[in-house]
C-alpha atoms as a PDB file:
ATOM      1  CA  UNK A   1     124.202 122.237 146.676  1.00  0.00           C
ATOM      2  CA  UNK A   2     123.168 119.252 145.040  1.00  0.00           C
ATOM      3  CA  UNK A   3     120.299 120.358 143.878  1.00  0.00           C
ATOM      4  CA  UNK A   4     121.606 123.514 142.400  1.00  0.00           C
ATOM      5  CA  UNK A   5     124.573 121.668 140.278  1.00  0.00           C
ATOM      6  CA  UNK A   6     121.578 119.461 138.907  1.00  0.00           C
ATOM      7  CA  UNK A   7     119.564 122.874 137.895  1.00  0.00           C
ATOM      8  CA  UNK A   8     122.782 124.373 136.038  1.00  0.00           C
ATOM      9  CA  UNK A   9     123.149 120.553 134.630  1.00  0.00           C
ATOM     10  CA  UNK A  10     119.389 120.941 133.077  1.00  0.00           C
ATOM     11  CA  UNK A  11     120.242 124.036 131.748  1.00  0.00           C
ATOM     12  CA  UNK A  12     123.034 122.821 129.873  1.00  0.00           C
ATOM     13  CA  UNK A  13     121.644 119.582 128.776  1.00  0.00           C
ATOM     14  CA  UNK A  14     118.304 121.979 127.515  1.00  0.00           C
ATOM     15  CA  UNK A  15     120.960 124.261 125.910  1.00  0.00           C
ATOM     16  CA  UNK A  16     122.733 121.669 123.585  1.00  0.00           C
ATOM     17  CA  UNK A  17     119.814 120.413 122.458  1.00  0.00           C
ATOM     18  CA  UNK A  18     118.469 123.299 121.742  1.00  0.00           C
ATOM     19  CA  UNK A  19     121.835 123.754 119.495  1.00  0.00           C
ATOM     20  CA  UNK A  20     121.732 120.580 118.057  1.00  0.00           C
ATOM     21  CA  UNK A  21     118.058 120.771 117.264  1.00  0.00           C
ATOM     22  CA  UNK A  22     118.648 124.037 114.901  1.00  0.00           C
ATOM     23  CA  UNK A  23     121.606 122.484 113.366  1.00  0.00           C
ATOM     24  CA  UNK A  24     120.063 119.350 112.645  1.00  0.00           C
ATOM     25  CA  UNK A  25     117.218 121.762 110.880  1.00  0.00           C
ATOM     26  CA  UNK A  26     119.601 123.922 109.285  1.00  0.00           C
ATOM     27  CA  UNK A  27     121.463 120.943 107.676  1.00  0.00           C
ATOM     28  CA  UNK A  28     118.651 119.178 106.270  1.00  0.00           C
ATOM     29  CA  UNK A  29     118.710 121.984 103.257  1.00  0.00           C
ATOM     30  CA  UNK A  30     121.041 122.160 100.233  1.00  0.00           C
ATOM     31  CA  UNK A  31     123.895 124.595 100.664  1.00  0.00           C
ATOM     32  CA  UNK A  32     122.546 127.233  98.464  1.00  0.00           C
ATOM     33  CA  UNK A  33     119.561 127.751 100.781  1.00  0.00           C
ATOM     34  CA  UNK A  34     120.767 127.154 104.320  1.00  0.00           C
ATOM     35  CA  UNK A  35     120.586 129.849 106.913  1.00  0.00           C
ATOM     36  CA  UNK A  36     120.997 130.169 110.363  1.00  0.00           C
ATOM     37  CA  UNK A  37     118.307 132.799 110.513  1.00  0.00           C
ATOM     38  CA  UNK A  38     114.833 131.605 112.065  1.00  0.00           C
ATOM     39  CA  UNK A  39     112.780 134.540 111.237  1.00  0.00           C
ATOM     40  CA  UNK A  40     111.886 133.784 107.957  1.00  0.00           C
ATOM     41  CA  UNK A  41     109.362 135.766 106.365  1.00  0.00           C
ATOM     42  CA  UNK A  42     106.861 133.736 103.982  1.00  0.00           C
ATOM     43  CA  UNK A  43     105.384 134.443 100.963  1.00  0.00           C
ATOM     44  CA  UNK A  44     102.111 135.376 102.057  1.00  0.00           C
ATOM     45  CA  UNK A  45     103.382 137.856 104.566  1.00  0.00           C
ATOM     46  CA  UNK A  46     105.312 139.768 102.115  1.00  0.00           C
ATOM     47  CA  UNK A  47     102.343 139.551 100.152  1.00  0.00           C
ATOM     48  CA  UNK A  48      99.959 141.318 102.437  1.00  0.00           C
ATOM     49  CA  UNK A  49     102.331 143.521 104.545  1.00  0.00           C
ATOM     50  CA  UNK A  50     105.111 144.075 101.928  1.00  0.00           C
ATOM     51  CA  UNK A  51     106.991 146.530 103.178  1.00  0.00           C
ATOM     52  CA  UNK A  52     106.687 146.081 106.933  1.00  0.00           C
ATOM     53  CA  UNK A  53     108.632 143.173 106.063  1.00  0.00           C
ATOM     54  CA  UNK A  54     110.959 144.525 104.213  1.00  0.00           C
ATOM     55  CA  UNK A  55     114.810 143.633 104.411  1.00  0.00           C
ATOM     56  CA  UNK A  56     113.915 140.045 106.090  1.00  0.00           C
ATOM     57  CA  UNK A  57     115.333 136.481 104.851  1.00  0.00           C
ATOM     58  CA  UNK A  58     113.113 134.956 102.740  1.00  0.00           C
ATOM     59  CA  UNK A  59     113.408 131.527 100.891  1.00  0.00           C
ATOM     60  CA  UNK A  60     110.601 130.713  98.581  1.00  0.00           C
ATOM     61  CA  UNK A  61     110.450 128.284  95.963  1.00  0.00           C
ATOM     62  CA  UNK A  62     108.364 126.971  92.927  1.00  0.00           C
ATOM     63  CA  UNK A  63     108.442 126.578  89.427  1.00  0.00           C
ATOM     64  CA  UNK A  64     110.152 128.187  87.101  1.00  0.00           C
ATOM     65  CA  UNK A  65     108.020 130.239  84.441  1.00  0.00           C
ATOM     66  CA  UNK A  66     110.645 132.915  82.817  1.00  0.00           C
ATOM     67  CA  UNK A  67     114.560 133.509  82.629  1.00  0.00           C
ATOM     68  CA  UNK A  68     115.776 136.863  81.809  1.00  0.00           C
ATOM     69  CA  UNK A  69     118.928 138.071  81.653  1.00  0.00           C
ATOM     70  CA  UNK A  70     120.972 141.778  81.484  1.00  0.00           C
ATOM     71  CA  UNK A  71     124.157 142.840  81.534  1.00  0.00           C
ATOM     72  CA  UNK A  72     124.830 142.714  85.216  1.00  0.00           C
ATOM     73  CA  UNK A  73     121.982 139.741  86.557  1.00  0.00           C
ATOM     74  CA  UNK A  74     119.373 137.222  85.656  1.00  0.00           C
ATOM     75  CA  UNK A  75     115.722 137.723  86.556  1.00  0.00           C
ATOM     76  CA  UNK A  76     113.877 134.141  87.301  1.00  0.00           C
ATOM     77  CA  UNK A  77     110.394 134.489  87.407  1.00  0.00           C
ATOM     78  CA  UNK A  78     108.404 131.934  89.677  1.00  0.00           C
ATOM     79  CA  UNK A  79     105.311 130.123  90.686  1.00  0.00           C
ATOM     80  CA  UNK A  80     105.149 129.838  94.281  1.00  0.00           C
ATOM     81  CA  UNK A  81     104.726 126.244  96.054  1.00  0.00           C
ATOM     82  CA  UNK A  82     105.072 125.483  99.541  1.00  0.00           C
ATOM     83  CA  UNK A  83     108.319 123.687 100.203  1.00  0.00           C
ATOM     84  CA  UNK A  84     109.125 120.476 101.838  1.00  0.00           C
ATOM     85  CA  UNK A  85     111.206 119.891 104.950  1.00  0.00           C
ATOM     86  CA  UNK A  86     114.134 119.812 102.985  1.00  0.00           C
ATOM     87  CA  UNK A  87     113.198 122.943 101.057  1.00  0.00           C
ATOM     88  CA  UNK A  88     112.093 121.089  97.674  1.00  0.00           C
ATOM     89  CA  UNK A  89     108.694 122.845  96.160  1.00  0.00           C
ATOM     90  CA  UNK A  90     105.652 120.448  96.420  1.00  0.00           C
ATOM     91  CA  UNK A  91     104.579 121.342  92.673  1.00  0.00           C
ATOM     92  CA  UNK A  92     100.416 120.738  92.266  1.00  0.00           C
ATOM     93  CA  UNK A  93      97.292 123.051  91.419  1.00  0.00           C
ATOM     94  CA  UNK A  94      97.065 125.389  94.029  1.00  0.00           C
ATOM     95  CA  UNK A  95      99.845 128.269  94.437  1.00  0.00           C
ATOM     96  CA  UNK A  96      99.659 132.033  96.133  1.00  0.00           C
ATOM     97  CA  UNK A  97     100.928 133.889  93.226  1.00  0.00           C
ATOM     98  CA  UNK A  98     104.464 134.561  91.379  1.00  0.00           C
ATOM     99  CA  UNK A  99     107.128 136.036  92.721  1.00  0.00           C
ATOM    100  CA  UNK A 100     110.660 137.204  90.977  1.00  0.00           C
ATOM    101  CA  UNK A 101     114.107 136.259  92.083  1.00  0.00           C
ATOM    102  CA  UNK A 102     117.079 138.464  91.019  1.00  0.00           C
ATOM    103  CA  UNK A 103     120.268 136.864  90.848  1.00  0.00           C
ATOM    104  CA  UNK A 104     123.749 138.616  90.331  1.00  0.00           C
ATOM    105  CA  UNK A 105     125.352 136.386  87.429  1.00  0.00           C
ATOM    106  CA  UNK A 106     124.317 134.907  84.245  1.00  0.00           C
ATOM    107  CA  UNK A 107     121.976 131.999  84.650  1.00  0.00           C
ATOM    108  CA  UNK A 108     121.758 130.346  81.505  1.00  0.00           C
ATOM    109  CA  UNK A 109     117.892 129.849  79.887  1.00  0.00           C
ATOM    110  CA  UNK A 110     118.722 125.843  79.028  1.00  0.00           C
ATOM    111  CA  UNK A 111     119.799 125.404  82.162  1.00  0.00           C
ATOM    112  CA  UNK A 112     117.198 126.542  84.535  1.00  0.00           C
ATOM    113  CA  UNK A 113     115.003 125.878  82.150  1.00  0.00           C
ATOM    114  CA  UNK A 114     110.712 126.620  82.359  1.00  0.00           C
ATOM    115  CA  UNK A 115     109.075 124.121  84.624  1.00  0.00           C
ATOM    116  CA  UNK A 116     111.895 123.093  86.509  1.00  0.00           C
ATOM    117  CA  UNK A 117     111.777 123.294  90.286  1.00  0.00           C
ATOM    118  CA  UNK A 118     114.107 126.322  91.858  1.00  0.00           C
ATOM    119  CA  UNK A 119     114.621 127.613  95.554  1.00  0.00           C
ATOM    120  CA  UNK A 120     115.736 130.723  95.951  1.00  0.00           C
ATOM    121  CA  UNK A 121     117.192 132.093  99.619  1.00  0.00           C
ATOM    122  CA  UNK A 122     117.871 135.944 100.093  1.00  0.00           C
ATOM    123  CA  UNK A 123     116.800 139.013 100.908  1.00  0.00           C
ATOM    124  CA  UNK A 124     112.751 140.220 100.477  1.00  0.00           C
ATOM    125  CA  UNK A 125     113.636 144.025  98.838  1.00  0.00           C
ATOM    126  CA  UNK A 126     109.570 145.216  98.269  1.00  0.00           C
ATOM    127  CA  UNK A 127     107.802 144.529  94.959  1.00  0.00           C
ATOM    128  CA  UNK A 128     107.943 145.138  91.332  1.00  0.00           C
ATOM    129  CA  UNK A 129     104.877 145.788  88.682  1.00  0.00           C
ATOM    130  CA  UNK A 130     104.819 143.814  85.918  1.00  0.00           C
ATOM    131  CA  UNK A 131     102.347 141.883  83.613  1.00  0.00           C
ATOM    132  CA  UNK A 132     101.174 138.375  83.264  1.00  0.00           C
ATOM    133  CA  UNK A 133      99.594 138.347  79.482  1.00  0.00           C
ATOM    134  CA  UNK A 134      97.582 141.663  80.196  1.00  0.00           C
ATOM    135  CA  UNK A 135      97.140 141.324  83.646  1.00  0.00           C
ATOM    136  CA  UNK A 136      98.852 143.941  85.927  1.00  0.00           C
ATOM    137  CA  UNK A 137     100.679 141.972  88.165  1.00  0.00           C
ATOM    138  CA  UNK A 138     102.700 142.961  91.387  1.00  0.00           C
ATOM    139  CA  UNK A 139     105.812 140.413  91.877  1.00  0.00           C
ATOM    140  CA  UNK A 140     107.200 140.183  95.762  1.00  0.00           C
ATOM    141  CA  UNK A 141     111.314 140.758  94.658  1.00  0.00           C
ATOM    142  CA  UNK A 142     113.706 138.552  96.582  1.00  0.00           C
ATOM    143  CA  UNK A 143     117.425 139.402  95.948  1.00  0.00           C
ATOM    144  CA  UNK A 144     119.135 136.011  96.470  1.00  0.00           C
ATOM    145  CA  UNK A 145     122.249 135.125  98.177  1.00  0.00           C
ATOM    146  CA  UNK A 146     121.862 131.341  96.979  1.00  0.00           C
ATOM    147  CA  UNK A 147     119.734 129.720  94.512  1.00  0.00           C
ATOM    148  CA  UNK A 148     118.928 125.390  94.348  1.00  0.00           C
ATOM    149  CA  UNK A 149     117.691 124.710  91.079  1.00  0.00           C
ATOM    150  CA  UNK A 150     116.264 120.565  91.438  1.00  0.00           C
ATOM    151  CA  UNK A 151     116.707 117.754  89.392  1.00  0.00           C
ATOM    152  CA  UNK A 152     113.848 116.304  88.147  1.00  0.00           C
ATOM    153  CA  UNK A 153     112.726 113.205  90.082  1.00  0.00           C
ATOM    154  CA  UNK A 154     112.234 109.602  88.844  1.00  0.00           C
ATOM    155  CA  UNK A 155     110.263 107.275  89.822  1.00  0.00           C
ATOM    156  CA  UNK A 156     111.242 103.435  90.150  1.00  0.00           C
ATOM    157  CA  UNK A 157     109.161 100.481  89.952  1.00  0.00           C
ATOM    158  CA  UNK A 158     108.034  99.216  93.802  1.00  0.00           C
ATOM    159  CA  UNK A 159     108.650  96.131  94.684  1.00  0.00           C
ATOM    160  CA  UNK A 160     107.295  93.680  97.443  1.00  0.00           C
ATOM    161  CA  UNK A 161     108.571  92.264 100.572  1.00  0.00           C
ATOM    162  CA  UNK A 162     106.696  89.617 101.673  1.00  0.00           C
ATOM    163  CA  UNK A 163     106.329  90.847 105.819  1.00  0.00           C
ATOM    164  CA  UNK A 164     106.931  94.756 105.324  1.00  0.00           C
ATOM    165  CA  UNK A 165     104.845  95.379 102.071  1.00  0.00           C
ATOM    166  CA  UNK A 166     106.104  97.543  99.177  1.00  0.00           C
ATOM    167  CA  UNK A 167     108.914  99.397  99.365  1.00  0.00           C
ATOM    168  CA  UNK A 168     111.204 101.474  96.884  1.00  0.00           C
ATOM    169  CA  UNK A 169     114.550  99.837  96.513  1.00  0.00           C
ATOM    170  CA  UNK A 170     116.723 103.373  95.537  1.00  0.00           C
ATOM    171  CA  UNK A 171     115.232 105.237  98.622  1.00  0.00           C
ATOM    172  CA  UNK A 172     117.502 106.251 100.813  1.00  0.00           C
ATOM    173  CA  UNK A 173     116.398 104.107 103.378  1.00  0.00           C
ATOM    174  CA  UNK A 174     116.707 100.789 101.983  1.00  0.00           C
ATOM    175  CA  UNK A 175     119.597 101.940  99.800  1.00  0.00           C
ATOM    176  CA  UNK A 176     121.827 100.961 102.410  1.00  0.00           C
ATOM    177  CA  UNK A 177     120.712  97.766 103.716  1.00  0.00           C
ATOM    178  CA  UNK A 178     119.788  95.436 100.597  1.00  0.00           C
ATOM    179  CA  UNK A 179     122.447  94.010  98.045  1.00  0.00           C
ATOM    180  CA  UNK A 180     122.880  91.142  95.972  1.00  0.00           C
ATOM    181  CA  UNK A 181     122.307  90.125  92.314  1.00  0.00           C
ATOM    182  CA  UNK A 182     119.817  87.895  89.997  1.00  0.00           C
ATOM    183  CA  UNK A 183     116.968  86.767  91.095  1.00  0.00           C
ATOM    184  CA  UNK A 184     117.411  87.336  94.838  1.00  0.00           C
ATOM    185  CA  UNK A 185     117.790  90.419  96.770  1.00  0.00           C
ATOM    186  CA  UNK A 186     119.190  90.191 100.623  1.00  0.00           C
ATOM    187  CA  UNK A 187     118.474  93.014 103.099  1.00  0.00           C
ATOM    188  CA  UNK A 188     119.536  92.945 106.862  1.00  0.00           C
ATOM    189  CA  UNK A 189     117.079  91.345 109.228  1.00  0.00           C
ATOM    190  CA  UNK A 190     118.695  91.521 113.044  1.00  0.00           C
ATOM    191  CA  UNK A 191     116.176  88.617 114.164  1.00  0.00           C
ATOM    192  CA  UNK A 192     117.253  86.385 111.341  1.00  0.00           C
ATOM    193  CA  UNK A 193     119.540  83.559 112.115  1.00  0.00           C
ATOM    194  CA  UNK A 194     122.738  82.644 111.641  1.00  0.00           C
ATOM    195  CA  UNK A 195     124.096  85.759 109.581  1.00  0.00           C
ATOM    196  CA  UNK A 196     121.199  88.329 110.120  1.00  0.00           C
ATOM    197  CA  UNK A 197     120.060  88.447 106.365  1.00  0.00           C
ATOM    198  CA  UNK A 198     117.169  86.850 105.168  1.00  0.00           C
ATOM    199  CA  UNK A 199     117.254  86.271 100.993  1.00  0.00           C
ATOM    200  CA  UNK A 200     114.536  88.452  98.886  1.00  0.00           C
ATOM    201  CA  UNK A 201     112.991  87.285  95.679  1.00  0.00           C
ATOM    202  CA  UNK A 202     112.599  90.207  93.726  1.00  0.00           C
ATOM    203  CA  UNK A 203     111.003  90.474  90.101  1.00  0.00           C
ATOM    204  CA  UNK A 204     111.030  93.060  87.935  1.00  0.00           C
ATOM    205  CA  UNK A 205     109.865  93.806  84.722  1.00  0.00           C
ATOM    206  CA  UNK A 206     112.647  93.514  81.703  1.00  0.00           C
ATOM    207  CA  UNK A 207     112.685  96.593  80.346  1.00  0.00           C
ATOM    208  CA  UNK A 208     113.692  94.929  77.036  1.00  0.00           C
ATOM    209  CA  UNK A 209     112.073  91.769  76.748  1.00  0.00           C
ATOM    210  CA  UNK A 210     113.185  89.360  74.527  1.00  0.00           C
ATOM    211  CA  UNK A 211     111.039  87.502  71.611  1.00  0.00           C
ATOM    212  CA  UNK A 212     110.335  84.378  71.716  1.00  0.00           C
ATOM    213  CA  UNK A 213     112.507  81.511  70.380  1.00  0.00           C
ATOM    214  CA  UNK A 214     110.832  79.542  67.400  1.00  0.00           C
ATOM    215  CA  UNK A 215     111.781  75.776  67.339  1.00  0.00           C
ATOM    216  CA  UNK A 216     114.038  75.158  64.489  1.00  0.00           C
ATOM    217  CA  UNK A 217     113.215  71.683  62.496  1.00  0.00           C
ATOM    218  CA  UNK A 218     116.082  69.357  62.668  1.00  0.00           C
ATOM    219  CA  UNK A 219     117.572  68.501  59.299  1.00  0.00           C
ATOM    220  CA  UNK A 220     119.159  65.692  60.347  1.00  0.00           C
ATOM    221  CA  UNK A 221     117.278  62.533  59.924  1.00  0.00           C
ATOM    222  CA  UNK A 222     114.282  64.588  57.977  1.00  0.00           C
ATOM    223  CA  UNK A 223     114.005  63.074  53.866  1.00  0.00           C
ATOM    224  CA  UNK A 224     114.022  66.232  51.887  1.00  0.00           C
ATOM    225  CA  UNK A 225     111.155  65.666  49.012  1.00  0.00           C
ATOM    226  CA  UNK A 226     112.585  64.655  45.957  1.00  0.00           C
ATOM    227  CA  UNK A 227     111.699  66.520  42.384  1.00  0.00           C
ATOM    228  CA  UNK A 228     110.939  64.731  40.028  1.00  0.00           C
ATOM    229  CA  UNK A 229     112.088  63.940  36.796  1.00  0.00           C
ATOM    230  CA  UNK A 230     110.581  64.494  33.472  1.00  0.00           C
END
């Protein structure tokens, strides 16, 4: 008996984690592009089986090339990147081809603007012919139920911690545990005694330095030459 109320017990134990596993991984994405569907079909695929893989989720991303717009959608055209594990494009010099992303309201050109980074989640509906310069060109279509267009990333100056290296201080990790202002930094050390944070000297570069002061001569007690007289 035992034995069987510990089997049923595993099975429950494997069953919410199972649950909490896929929610975890549906959660890491950006509204726009989160789906509870696992059977995603990828770029490639619809590129070589097209319409045996018709009708499946898709959610492709890359950078955006063209905007167009009609009276009833917008047509985004873009180069495909593989995505992150939070769905951001990884923009470089390799990509599988273009693909076009059809979206059912006015997206406006300044906006989502060329070479911005876009994610599109919807529905893979075959392929269109169309032309890049005077290259025939056939586009996998994606209708798209939700679209994550990405702000553009900046980067910050690292900085150094003297036992853990460099480290970015507005990453998300660190964002949390280091405060303070001037010259010293503090970020929460559990080993550290008595209060548990241990001071950090960090420099960075003025972004607006200052010029140098020049010495003024005192006046006072300095004989002023005399002109003179004719």
């Amino acid at each position: 008996m035992r034995m069987f109320q510990s089997t049923v017990y595993l099975k429950w134990v494997a069953i919410a984690a199972s649950v909490f596993v896929l929610a975890g991984c549906a959660s890491r994405y950006p509204q726009p592009i989160r789906t509870d569907a696992t059977d995603l079909v990828s770029f490639t695929e619809a590129q070589r089986q097209g319409e045996a893989v018709q009708g499946r989720t898709a959610r492709w991303g890359g950078v955006i090339a063209n905007v167009q717009n009609t009276e009833q959608r917008s047509r985004i055209e873009v180069v495909n990147f593989r995505l992150n594990n939070f769905g951001r494009p990884q923009a470089g010099d390799d990509t599988a081809g273009r693909f076009v992303v059809y979206v059912n309201e006015f997206l406006d050109p300044e906006i989502y603007q060329r070479g911005r980074l876009v994610t599109a989640l919807g529905e893979f509906t075959g392929t269109e012919q169309g032309q890049i310069g005077d290259f025939n060109y056939y586009y996998p279509v994606v209708q798209a139920t939700g679209v994550e267009l990405w702000r553009p990333q900046q980067s910050s100056p690292a900085l150094m911690h003297p036992a853990y290296g460099y480290y970015d201080p507005h990453s998300l990790w660190y964002r949390n545990y280091i405060y303070g202002v001037g010259p010293y930094r503090y970020y929460h050390d559990p080993f550290y005694r008595p209060w548990g944070h241990r001071p950090v000297r960090v420099i960075q570069q003025n972004p607006h330095p200052q010029r140098p002061r020049v010495p003024q001569l005192e006046t006072q007690g300095v004989s002023q030459p005399r002109q003179q007289q004719h």
